[in-house]
Protein backbone atom coordinates (compact mmCIF):
# COMPACT_ATOMS: atom_id res chain seq x y z
CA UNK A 1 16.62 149.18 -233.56
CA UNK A 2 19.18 151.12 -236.29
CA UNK A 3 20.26 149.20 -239.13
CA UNK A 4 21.89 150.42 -242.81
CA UNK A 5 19.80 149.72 -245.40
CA UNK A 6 21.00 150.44 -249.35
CA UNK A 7 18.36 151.88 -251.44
CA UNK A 8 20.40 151.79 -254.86
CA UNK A 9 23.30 152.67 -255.97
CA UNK A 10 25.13 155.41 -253.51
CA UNK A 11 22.22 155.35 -251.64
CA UNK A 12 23.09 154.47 -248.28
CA UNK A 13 20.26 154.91 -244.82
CA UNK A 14 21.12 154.09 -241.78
CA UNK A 15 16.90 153.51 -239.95
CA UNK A 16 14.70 152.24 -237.95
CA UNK A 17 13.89 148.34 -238.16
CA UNK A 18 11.83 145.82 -236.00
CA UNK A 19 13.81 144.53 -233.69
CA UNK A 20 15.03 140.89 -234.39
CA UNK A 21 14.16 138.02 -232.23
CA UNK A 22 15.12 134.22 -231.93
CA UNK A 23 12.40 132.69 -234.29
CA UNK A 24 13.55 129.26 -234.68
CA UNK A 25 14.86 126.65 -232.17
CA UNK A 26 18.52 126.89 -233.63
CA UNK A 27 18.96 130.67 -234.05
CA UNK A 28 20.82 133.11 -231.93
CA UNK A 29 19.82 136.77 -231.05
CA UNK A 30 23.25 138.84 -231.16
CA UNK A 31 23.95 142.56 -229.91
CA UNK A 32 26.39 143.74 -232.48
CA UNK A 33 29.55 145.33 -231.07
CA UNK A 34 31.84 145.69 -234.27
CA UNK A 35 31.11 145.42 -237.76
CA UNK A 36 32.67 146.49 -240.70
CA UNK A 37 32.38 147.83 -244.79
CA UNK A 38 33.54 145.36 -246.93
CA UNK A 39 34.94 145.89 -250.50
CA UNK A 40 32.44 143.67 -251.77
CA UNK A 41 29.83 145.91 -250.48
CA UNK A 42 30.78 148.20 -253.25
CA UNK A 43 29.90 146.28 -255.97
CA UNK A 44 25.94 147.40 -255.26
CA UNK A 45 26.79 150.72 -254.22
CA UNK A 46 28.24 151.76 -257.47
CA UNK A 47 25.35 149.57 -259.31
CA UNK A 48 22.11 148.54 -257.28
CA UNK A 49 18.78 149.45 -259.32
CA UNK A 50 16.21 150.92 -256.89
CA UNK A 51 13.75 148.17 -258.24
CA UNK A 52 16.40 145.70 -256.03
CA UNK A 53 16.36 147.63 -253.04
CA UNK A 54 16.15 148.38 -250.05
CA UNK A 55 18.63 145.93 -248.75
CA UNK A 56 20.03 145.32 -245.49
CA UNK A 57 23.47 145.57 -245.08
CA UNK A 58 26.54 143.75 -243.38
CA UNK A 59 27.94 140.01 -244.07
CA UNK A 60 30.85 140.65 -241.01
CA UNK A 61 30.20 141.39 -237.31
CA UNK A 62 31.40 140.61 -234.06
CA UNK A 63 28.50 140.86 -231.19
CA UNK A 64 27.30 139.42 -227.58
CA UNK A 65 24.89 136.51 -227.71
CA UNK A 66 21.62 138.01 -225.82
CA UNK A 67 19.01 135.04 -225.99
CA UNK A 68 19.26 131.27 -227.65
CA UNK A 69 16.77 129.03 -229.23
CA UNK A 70 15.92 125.82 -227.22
CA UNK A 71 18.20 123.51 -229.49
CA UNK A 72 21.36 126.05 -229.20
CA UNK A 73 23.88 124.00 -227.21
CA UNK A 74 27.22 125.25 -227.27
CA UNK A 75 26.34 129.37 -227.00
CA UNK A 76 25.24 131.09 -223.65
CA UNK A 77 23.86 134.56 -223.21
CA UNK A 78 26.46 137.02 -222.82
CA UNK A 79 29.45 135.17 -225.06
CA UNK A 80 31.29 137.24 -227.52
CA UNK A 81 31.05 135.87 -230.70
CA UNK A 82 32.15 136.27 -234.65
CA UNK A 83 29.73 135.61 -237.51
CA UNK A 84 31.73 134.17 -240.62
CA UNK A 85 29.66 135.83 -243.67
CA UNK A 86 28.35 132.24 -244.68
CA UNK A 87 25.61 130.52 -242.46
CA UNK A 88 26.52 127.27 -241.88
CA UNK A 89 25.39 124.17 -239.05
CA UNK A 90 29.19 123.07 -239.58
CA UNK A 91 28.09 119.34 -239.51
CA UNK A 92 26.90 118.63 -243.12
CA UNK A 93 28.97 116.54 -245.41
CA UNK A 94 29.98 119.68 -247.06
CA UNK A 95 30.98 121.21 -244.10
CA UNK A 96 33.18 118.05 -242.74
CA UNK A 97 35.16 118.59 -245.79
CA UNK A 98 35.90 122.38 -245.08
CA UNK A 99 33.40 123.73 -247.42
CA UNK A 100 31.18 125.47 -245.24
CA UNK A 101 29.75 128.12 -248.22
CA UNK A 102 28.53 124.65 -249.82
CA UNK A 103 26.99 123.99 -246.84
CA UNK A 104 23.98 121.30 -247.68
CA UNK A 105 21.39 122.67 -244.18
CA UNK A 106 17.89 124.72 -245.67
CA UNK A 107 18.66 127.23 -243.76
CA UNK A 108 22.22 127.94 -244.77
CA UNK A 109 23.54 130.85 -247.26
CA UNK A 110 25.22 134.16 -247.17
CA UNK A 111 24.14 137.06 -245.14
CA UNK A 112 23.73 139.51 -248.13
CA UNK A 113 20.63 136.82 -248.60
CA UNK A 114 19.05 137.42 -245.66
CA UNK A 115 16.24 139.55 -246.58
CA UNK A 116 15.83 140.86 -242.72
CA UNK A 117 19.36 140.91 -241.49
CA UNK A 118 22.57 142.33 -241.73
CA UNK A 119 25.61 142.98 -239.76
CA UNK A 120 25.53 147.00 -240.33
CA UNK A 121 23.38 147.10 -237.36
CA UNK A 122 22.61 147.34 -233.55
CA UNK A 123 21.18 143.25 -233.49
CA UNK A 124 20.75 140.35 -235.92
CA UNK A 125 19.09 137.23 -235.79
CA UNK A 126 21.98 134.20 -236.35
CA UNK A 127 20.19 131.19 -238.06
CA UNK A 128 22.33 127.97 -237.24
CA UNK A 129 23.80 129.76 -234.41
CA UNK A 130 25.59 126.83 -232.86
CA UNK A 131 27.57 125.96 -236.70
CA UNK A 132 28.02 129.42 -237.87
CA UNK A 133 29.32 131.49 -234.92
CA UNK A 134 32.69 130.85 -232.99
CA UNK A 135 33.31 132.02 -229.47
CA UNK A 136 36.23 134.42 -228.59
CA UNK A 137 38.26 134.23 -225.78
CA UNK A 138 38.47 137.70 -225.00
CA UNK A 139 36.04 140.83 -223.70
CA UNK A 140 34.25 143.36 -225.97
CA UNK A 141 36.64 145.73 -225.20
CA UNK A 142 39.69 144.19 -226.11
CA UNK A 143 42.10 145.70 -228.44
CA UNK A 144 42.70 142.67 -230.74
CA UNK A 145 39.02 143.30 -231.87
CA UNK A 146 40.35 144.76 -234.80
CA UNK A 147 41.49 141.43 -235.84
CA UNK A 148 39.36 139.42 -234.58
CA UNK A 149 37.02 140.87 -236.94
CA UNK A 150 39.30 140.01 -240.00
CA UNK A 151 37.91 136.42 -239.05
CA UNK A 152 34.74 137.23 -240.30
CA UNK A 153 35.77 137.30 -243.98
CA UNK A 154 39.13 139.20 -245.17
CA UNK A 155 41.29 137.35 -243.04
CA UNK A 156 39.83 134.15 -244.12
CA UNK A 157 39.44 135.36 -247.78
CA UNK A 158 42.94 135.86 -248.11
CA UNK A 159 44.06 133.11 -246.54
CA UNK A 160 41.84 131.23 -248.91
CA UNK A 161 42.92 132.66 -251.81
CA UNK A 162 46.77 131.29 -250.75
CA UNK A 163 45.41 128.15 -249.76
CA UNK A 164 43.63 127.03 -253.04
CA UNK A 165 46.63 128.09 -254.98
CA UNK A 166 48.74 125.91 -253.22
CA UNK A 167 51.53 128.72 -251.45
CA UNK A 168 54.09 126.91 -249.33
CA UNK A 169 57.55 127.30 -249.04
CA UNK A 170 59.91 128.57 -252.35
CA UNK A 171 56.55 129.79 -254.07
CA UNK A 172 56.24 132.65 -255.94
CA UNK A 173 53.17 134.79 -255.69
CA UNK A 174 51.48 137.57 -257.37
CA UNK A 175 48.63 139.33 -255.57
CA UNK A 176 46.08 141.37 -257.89
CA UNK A 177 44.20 144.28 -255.87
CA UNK A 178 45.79 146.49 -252.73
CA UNK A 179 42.06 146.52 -250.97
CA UNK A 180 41.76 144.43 -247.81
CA UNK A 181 41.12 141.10 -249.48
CA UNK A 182 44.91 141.65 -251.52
CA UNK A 183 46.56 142.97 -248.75
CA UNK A 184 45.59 139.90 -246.25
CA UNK A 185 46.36 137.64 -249.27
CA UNK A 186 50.04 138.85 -249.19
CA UNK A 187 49.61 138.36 -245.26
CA UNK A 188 48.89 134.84 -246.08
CA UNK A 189 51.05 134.15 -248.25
CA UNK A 190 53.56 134.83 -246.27
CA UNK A 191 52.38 132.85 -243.49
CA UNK A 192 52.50 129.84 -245.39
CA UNK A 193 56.20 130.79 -246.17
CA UNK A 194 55.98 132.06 -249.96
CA UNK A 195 59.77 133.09 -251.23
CA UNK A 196 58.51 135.94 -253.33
CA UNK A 197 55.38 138.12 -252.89
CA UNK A 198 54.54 140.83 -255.94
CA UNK A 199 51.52 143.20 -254.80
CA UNK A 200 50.12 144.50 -257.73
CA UNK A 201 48.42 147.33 -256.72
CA UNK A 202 49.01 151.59 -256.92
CA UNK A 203 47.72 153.39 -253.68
CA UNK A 204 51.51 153.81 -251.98
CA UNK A 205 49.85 153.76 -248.67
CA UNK A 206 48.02 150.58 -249.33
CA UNK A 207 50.94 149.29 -251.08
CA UNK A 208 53.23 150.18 -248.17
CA UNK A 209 51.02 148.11 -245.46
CA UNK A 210 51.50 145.44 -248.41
CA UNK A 211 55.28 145.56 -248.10
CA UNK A 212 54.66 145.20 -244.02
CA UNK A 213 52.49 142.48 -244.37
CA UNK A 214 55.26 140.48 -246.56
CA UNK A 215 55.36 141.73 -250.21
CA UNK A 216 58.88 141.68 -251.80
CA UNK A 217 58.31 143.60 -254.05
CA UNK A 218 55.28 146.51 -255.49
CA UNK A 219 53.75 146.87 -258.91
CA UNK A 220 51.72 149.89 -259.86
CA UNK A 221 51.02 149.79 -263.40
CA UNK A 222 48.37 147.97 -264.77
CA UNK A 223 47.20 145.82 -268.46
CA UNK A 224 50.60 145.08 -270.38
CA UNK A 225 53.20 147.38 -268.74
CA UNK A 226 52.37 145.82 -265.56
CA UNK A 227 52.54 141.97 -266.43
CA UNK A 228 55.90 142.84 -268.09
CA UNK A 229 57.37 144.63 -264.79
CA UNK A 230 56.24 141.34 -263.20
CA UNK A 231 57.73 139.36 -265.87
CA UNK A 232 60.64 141.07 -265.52
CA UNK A 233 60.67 140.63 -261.36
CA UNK A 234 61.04 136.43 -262.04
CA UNK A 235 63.19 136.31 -265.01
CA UNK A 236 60.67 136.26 -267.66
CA UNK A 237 58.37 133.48 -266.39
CA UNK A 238 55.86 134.45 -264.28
CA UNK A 239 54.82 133.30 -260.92
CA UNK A 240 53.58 130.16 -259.65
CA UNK A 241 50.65 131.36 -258.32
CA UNK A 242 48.24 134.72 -259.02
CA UNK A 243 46.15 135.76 -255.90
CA UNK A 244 42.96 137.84 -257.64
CA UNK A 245 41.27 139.90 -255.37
CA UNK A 246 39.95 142.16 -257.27
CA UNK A 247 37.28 140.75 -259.33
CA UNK A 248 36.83 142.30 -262.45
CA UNK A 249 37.91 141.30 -266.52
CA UNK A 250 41.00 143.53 -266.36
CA UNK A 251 42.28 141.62 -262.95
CA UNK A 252 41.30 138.45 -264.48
CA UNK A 253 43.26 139.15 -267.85
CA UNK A 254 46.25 140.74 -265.97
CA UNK A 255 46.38 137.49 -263.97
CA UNK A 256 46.24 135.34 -267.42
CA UNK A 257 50.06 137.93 -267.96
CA UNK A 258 51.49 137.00 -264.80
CA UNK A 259 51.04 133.75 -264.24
CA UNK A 260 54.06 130.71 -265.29
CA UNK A 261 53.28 127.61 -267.00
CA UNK A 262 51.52 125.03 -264.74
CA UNK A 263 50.82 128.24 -262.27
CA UNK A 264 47.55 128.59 -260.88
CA UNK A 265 45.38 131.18 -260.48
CA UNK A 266 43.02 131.45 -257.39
CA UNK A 267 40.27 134.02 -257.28
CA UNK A 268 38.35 135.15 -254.53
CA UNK A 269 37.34 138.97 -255.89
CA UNK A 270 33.38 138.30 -256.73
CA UNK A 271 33.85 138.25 -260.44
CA UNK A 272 31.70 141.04 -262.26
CA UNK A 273 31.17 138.65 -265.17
CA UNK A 274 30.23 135.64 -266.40
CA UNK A 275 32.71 134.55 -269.43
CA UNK A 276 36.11 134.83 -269.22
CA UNK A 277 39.14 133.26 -271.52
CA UNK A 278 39.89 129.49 -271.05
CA UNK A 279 40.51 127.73 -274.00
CA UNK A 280 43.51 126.93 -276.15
CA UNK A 281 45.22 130.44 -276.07
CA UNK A 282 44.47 131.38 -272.21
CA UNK A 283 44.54 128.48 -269.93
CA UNK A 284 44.80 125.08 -271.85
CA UNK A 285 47.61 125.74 -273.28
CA UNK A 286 50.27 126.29 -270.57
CA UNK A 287 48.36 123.93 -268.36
CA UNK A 288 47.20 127.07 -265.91
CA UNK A 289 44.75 125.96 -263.18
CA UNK A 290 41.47 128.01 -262.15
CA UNK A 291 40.77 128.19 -258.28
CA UNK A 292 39.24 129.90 -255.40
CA UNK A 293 35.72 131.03 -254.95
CA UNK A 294 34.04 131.80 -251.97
CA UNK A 295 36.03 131.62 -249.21
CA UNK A 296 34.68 128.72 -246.50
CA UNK A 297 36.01 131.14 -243.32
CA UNK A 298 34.02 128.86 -240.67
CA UNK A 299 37.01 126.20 -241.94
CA UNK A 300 40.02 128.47 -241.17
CA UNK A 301 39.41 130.26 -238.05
CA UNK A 302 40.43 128.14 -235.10
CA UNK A 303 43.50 127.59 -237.12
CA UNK A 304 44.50 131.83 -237.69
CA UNK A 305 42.65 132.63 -234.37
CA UNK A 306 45.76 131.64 -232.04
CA UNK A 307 48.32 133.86 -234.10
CA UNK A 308 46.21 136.70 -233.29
CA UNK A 309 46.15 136.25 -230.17
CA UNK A 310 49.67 135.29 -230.03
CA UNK A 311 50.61 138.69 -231.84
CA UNK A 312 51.88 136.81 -234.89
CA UNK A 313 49.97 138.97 -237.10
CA UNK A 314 47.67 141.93 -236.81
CA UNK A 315 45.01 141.91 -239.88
CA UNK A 316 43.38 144.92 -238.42
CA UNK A 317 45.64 147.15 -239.51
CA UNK A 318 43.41 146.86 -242.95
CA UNK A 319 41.08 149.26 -241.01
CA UNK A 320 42.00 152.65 -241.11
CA UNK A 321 38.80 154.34 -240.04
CA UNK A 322 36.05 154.07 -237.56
CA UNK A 323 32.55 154.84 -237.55
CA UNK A 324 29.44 154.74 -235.87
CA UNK A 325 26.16 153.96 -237.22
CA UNK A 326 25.78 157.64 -238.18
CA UNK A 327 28.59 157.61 -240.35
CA UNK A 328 27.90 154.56 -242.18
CA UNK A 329 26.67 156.41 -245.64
CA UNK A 330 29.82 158.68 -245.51
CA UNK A 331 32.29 155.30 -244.70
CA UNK A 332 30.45 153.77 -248.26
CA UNK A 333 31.69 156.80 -249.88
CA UNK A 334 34.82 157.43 -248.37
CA UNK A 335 35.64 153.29 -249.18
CA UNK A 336 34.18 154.18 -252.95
CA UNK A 337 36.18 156.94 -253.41
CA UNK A 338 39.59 155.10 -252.19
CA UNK A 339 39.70 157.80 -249.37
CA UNK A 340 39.59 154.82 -247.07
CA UNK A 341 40.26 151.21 -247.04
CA UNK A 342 38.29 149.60 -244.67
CA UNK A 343 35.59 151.10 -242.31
CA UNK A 344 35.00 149.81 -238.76
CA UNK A 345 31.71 150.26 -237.55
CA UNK A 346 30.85 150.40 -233.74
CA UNK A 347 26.90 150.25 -233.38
């Protein structure tokens, strides 16, 4: 079969692979259908050594289950199904509690660790199959697909990211980064009924899906002339909570501005460093709170499944181009270059 493999950084192939097959009792063979780029995929592209690759590609897929292991039990062939980018047997003590990327099973991890598999392809082996993957009540061809995607890991990222910040009703809310993650973060934070929503962030057409998924109100500038324009936007204070989705020092630092006294601030960008400010001067002394992490999506999607459906809200509108495998390489550049911000891919 075809599958993307990354070589090193900007070095994207799309090749020929074995094919995968069930291996173990629990696993699930899945013909991919959708998959996607996702902003974290970047990260390597702009910095993979070629000593680390080549490394398959794809932590986000919708597909049709093709063949089960003897133990599966609640997946038939020929269900459509989405992969959350944690494995997970959704059982564990871990899992119980909603913390499915903490998951406590051998087998479980992320798919970027799967040395064999990867979304960004025509078929991939699901360890775990009947914890990690969740049955959709539609066909292949349906036109939420889009959405349903989001379920995979943006959707749920955001969501999140809102969550372990505590939004609810009368909160205020800064979001840091207009890629996907930032823009379904506002989404969320709507949802759970936030009173103001400030999207930090300066692509306009980004910014202006931001302002139709719920912000109140846009930020472009960045470092100290943006945290005083959001200053300014809640009299001086700050916000309760600071949605990072970005990742990096400067987003971390810029949500250290933002943020009001006993606010929190809930990352789910992969940070790109190890130390960042805590002590006395950054987060003691205001009593600011330090959340997030990887987002558990297996938790979250029965609960955001049924307002897609429903037409409540329409994540997919975070992807504004399509690809086949063939155009894979060019989607990595196009999504590196900010020409696009998120790249379906239909195998």
């Amino acid at each position: 079969m075809r599958a993307t493999l990354m070589y090193g950084a900007g070095d994207v192939r799309v090749e020929q692979v074995p094919d995968p097959a069930v291996q173990l009792p629990t696993d699930a063979l899945v013909r991919v259908t959708a998959s996607c780029i996702c902003g974290s995929d970047l990260w390597p592209y702009g910095s993979m050594k070629p000593q680390d690759g080549p490394a398959r590609m794809g932590h986000e897929f919708i597909g049709i289950v093709e063949d089960v292991g003897s133990q599966v039990t609640t997946l038939a062939r020929g269900d459509l199904v989405v992969a959350p980018f944690a494995i997970s047997d959704n059982t564990c003590r871990f899992c119980r509690e909603g913390l499915h990327t903490s998951c406590a099973d051998p087998q479980a991890g992320f798919w970027d660790a799967e040395p064999d598999e990867g979304g960004q392809a025509e078929a991939v082996r699901v360890p775990l199959a009947d914890g990690t993957l969740v049955k959709l009540p539609v066909e292949a061809d349906s036109p939420l697909m889009p959405s349903l995607l989001t379920l995979a890991d943006v959707l749920g990222t955001g969501h999140h990211a809102a969550v372990a910040g505590g939004v609810g009703r009368r909160t205020r809310v800064t979001v840091i980064g207009d890629g996907a993650v930032g823009l379904l973060a506002v989404l969320s934070a709507r949802r759970l009924g936030a009173e103001q929503i400030i999207l930090m962030g300066r692509h306009q057409a980004r910014t202006d899906l931001g302002r139709e998924f719920g912000a109140t109100d846009v930020v472009a500038a960045r470092g100290e002339e943006g945290i005083e324009q959001v200053r300014d936007l809640t009299g001086g204070d700050g916000t309760h909570v600071v949605l990072e989705a970005v990742g990096n020092m400067p987003a971390y630092q810029q949500a250290l501005g933002v943020v009001r006294p006993g606010g929190v601030i809930s990352r789910v960008g992969v940070p790109q460093y190890d130390d960042a400010p805590i002590g006395m001067d950054s987060l003691f002394r205001h009593n600011l709170r330090l959340a997030g992490g990887p987002a558990p999506v297996r938790a979250y999607i029965e609960e955001l499944m049924p307002d897609i459906l429903n037409g409540v809200i329409e994540p997919g509108k975070v992807f504004d181009a399509t690809t086949d495998l063939d155009g894979v390489p060019a989607g990595y550049r196009d999504m590196a270059d900010r020409k696009s911000l998120k790249v379906l891919v239909k195998p």
